[in-house]
Protein backbone atom coordinates (compact mmCIF):
# COMPACT_ATOMS: atom_id res chain seq x y z
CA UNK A 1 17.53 8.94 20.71
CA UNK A 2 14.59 9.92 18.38
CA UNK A 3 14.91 7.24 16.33
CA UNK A 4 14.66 4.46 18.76
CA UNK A 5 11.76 6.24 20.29
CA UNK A 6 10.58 6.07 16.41
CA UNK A 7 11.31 2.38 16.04
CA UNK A 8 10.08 1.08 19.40
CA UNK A 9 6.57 3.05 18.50
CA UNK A 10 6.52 1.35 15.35
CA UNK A 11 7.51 -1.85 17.09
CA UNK A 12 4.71 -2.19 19.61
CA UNK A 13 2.10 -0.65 17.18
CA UNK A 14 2.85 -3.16 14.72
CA UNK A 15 2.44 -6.17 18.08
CA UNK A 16 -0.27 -4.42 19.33
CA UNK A 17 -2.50 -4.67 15.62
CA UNK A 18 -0.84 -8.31 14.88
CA UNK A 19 -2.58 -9.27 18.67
CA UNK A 20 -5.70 -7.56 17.82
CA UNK A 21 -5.93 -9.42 14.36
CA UNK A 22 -5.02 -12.65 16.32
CA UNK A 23 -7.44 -12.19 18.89
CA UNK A 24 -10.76 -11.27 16.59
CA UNK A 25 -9.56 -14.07 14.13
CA UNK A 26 -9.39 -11.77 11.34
CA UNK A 27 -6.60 -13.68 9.17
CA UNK A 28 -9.14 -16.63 8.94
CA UNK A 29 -12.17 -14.44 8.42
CA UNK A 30 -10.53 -12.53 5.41
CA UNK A 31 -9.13 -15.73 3.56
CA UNK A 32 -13.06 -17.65 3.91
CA UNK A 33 -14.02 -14.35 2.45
CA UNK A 34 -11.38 -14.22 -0.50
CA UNK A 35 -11.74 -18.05 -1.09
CA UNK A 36 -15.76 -18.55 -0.25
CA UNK A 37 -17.32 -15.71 -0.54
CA UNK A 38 -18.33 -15.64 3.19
CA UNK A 39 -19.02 -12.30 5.07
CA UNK A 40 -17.74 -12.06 8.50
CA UNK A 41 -20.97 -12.71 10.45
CA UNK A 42 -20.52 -16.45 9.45
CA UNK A 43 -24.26 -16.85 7.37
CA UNK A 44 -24.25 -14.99 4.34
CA UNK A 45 -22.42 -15.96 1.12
CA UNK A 46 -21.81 -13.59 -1.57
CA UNK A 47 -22.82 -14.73 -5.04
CA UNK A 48 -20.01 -15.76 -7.79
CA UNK A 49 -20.72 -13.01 -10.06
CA UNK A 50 -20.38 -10.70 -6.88
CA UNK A 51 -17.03 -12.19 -6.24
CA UNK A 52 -15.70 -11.67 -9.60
CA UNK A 53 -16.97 -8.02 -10.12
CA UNK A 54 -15.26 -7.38 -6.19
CA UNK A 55 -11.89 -9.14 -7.27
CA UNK A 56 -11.88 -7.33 -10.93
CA UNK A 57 -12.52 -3.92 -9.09
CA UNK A 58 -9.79 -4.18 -6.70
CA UNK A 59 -7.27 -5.49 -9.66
CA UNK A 60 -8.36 -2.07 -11.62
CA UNK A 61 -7.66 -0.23 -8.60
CA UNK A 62 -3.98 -1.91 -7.92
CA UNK A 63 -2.87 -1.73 -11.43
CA UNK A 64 -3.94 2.41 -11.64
CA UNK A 65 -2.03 3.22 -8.38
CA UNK A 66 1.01 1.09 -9.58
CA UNK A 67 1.26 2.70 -12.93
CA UNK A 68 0.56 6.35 -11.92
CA UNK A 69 3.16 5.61 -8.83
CA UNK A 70 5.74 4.20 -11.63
CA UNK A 71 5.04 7.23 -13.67
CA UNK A 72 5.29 9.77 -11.38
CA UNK A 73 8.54 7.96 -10.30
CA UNK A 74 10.07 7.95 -13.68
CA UNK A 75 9.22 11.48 -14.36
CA UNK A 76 10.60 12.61 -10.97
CA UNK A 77 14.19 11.02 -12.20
CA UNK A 78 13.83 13.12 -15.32
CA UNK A 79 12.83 16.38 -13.99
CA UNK A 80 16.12 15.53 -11.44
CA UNK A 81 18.47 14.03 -13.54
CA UNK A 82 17.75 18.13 -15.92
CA UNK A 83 18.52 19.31 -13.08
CA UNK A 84 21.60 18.19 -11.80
CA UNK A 85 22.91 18.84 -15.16
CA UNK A 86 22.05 22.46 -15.17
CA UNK A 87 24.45 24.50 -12.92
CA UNK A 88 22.63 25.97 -10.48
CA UNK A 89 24.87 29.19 -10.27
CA UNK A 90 26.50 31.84 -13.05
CA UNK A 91 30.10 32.28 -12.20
CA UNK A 92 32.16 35.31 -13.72
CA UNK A 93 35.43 34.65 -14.73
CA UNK A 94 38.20 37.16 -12.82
């Protein structure tokens, strides 16, 4: 029963923000901005070189959470995979 209260939450959440997006034309207001350079109020255009420097920053930033999620990954699989070889208790023999 707690799950499909969970997934019905998630469910209309999700409708609700994909309406609101919809509804304040935010899908075409962020792709004139990625392709143009055009702020939201409709007037103002951001310069080239600002463009680049905005689209190099956010590259930096996706590339250093992808590698330091991959790493911490891969080091989580070897402190587990020690550990499941290990036993975890001493028996004595009888």
């Amino acid at each position: 029963m707690l799950t499909l209260q969970k997934t019905l939450t998630v469910i209309n959440l999700s409708t609700s923000g994909l309406f609101i997006m919809l509804s304040f034309n935010l899908p075409e207001k962020f792709m004139r901005f990625i392709l143009l350079g055009e702020m939201p109020d409709g007037t103002t255009l951001l310069s080239p070189d600002t463009m680049l420097a905005i689209t190099i920053a956010c590259f930096t930033c996706t590339l250093l959470l992808a590698s330091s999620s991959i790493s911490l990954k891969y080091f989580r699989l070897i402190h587990s995979s020690t550990k499941f070889r290990l036993p975890k208790h001493r028996y004595t023999s009888l």
